[in-house]
Protein backbone atom coordinates (compact mmCIF):
# COMPACT_ATOMS: atom_id res chain seq x y z
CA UNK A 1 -0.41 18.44 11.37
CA UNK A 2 1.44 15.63 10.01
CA UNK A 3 5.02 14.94 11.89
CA UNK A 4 7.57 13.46 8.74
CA UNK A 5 10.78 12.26 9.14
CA UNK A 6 13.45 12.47 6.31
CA UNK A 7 16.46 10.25 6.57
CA UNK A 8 18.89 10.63 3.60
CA UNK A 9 23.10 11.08 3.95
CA UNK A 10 22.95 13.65 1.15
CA UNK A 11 21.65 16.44 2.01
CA UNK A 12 21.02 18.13 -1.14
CA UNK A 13 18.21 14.93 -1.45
CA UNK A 14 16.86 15.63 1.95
CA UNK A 15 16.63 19.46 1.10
CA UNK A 16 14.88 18.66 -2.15
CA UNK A 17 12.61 16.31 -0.38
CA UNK A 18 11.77 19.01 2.14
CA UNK A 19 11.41 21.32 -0.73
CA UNK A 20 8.60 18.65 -2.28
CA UNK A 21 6.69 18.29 1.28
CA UNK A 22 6.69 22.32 1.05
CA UNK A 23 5.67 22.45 -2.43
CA UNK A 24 2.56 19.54 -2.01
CA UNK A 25 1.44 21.86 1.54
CA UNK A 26 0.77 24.61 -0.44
CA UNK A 27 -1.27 22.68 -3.09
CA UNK A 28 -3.39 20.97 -0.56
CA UNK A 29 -5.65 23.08 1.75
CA UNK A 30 -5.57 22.15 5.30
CA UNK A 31 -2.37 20.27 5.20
CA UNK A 32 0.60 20.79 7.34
CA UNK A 33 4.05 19.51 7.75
CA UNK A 34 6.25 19.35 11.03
CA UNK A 35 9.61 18.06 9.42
CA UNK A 36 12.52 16.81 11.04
CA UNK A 37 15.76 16.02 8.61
CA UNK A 38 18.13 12.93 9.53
CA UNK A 39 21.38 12.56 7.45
CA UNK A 40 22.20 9.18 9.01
CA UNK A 41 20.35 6.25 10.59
CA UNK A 42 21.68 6.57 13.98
CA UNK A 43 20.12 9.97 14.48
CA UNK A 44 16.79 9.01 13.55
CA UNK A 45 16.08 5.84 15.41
CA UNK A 46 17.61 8.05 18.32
CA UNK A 47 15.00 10.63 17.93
CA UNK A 48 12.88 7.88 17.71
CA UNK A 49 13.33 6.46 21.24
CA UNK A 50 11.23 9.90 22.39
CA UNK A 51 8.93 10.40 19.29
CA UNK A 52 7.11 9.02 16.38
CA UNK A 53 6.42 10.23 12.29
CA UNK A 54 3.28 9.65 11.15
CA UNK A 55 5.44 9.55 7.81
CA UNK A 56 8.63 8.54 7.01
CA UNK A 57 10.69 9.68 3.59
CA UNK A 58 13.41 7.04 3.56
CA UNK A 59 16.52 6.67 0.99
CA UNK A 60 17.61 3.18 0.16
CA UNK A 61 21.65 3.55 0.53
CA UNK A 62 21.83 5.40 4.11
CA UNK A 63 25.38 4.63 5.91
CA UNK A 64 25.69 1.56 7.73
CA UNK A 65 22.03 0.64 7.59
CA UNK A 66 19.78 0.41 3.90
CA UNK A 67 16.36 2.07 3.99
CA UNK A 68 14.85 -1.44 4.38
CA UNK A 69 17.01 -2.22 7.47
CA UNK A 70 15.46 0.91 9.16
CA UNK A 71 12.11 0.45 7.75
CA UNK A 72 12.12 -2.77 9.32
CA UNK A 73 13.51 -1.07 12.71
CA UNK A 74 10.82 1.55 12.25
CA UNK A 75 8.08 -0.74 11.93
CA UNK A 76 9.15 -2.78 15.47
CA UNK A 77 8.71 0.32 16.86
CA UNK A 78 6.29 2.06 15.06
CA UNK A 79 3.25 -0.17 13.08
CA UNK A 80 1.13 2.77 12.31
CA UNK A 81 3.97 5.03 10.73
CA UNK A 82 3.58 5.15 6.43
CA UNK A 83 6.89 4.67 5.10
CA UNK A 84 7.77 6.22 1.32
CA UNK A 85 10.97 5.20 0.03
CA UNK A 86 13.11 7.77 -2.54
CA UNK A 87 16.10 5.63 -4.07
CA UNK A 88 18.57 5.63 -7.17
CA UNK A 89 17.91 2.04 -7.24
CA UNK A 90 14.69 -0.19 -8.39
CA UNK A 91 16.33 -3.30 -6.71
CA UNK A 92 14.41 -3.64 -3.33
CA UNK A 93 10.41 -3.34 -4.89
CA UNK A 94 9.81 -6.98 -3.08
CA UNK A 95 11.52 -5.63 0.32
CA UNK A 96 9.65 -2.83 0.35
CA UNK A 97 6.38 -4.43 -0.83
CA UNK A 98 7.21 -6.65 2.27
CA UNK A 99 6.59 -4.02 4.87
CA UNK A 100 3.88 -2.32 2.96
CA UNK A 101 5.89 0.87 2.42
CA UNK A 102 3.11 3.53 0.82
CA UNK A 103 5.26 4.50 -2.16
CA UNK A 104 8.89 3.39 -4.20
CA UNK A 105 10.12 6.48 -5.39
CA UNK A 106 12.90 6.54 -7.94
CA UNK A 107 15.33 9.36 -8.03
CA UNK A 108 15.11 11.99 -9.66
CA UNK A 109 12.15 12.21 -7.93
CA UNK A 110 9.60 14.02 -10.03
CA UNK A 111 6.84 16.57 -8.13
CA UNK A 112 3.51 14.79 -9.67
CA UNK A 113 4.90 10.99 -8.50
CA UNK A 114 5.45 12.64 -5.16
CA UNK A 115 2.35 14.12 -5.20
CA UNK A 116 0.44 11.48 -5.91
CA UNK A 117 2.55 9.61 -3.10
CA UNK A 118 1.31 11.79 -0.79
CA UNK A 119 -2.09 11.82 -1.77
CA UNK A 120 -2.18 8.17 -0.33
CA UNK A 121 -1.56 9.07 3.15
CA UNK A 122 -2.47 12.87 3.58
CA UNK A 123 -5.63 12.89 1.28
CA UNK A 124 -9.05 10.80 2.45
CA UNK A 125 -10.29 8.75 0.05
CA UNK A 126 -14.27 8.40 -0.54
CA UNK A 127 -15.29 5.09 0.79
CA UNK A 128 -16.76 2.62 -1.63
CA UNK A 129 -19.41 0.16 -0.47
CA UNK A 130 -21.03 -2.52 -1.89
CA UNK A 131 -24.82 -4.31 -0.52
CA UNK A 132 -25.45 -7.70 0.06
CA UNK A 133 -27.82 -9.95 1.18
CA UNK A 134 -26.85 -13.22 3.34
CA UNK A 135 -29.13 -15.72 4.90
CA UNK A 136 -31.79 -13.01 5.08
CA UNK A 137 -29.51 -9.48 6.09
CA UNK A 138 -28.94 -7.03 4.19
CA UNK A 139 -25.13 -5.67 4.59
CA UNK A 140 -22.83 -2.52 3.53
CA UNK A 141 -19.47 -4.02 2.84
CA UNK A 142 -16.56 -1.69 2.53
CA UNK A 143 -14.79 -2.50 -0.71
CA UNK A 144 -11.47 -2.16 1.05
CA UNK A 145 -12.30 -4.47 3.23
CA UNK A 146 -12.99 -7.52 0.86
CA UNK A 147 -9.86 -9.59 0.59
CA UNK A 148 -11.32 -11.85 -2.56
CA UNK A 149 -14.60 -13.57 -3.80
CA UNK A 150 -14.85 -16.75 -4.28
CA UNK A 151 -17.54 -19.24 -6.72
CA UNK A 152 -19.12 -21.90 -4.53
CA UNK A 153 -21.42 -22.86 -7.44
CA UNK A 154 -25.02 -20.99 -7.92
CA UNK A 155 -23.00 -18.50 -4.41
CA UNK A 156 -20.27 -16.65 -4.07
CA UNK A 157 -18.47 -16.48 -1.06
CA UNK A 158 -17.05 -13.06 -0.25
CA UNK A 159 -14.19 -12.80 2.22
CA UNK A 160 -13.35 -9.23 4.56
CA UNK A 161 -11.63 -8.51 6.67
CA UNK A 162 -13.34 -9.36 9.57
CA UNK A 163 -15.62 -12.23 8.01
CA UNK A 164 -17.44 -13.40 5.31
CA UNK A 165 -21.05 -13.61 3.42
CA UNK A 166 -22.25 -16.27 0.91
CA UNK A 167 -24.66 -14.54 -1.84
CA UNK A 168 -26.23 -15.49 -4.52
CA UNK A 169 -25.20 -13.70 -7.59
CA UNK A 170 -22.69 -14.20 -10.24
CA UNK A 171 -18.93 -13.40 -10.88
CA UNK A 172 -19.89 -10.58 -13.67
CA UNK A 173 -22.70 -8.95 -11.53
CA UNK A 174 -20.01 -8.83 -8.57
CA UNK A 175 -17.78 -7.19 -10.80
CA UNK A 176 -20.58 -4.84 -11.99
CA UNK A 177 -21.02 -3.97 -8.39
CA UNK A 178 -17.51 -3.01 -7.76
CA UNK A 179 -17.81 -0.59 -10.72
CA UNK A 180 -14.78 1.76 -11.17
CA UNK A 181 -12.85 0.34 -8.19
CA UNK A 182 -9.73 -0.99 -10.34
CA UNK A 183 -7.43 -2.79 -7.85
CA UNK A 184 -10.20 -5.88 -8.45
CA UNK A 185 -8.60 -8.51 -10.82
CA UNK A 186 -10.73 -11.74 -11.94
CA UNK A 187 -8.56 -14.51 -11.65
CA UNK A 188 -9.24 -17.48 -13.46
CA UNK A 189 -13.15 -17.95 -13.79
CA UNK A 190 -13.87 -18.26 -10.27
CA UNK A 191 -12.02 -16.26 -7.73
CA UNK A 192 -11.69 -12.40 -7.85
CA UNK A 193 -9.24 -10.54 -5.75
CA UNK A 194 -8.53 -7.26 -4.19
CA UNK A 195 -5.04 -6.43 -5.68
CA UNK A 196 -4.10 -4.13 -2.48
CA UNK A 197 -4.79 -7.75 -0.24
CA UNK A 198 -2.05 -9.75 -1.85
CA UNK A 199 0.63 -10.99 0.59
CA UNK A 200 3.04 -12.32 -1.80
CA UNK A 201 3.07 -13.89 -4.97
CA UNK A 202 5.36 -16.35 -7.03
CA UNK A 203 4.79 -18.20 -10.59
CA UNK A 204 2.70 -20.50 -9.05
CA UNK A 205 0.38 -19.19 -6.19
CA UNK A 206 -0.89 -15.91 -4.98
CA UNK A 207 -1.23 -15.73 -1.15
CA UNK A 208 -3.77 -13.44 0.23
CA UNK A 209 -3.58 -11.45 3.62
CA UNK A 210 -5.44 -14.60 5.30
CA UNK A 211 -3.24 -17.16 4.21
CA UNK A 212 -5.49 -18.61 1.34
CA UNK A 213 -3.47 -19.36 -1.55
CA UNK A 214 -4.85 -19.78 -5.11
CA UNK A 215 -3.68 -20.95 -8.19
CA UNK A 216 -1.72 -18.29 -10.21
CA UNK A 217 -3.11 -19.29 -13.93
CA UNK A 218 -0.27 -19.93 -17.00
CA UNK A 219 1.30 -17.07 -18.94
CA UNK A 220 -0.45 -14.32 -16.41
CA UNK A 221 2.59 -14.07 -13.61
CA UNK A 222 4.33 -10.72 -14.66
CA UNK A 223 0.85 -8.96 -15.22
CA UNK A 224 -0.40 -9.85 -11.97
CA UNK A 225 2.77 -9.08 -9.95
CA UNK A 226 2.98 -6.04 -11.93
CA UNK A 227 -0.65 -5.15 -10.79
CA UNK A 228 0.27 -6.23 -7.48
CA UNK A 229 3.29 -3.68 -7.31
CA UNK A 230 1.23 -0.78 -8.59
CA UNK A 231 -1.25 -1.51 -6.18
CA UNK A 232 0.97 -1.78 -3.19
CA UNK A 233 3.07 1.45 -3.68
């Protein structure tokens, strides 16, 4: 069972949303919902102080405090909880892209965007793995796990999570192995990245989750930070 939190000051939107959490248990077999309802910051980060959410359904505009401001109170308190944000306003993508909120939900919220929200955090997705061969050993990489591939001439240098393999192979046949995993963009000629692994990007660089910057080629910006929002919420 899945503990949510809903903080919103109206509470015709927090009924609604409860009405949506309702609406996606009885579509999903096996799921379950204990829901708690705050119509103002103070009362959840009170509860808070004797429980945790494993999910949070947030409104931008609440009282004193905006949705990020509690987000970010949530998350010194809380790193594990998945935070979905439901808002009359598209003005704080990069703020919630900044504390990895799961979703940006624009009011009126429609069922199949929630849904499909959901699906992120209550629904197990198949892992994807890809083999390679370094120095000899053979390896199952999680596709997840790769934070970008890099060209280091005839070998390509793939970066995880946890560390990194030099193969020989080619960009194209590395893109061939991820297959029908889309959140993969080739940027440039030689580096590919994993869309989901991007910690911020401007006109001019792209910084991944390990602090390696790269080059953010001319005329591409808006489609990649496009990508990078669809791929973060």
């Amino acid at each position: 069972m899945y503990k949510v939190a809903i903080c919103d000051d109206e509470k015709s939107s927090a009924a609604e949303a409860a009405k949506l959490l309702e609406r996606y248990k009885r579509s999903k077999s096996g799921v379950d919902f204990k829901v708690d309802i705050f119509n103002s910051s103070i009362e959840l980060l009170g509860a808070m102080e004797k429980d945790s959410y494993d999910i949070y359904l947030l409104d931008i505009y609440i009282d004193k405090m905006n949705g990020i401001e509690i987000a970010d109170a949530i998350r010194k308190k809380d790193s594990g909880g998945q935070i979905i944000f439901m808002t009359s306003s598209n003005a704080f993508y990069k703020e919630a892209f900044r504390i990895h909120a799961v979703h940006y939900l624009e009011k009126p919220i429609l069922e199949e965007e929630f849904f499909a929200a959901m699906d992120r955090v209550c629904v197990e997705e198949e892992i994807h793995y890809i083999t390679v061969r370094d120095s000899g050993e053979v390896s199952k990489v999680s596709v997840d796990d790769i934070i970008y591939i890099q060209s280091e001439d005839h070998y390509k240098r793939i970066v995880t999570v946890n560390r990194s393999y030099l193969v020989r192979s080619t960009m194209q046949m590395l893109m061939d192995d991820l297959g029908d995993v889309s959140y993969f963009y080739l940027l440039g000629k030689n580096v590919i990245v994993n869309l989901k692994k991007v910690l911020r990007i401007t006109k001019d660089a792209l910084t991944m989750e390990d602090g390696i910057e790269f080059a953010v080629p001319r005329g591409t910006y808006r489609i990649i930070s496009d990508l990078v929002l669809q791929y973060s919420f």
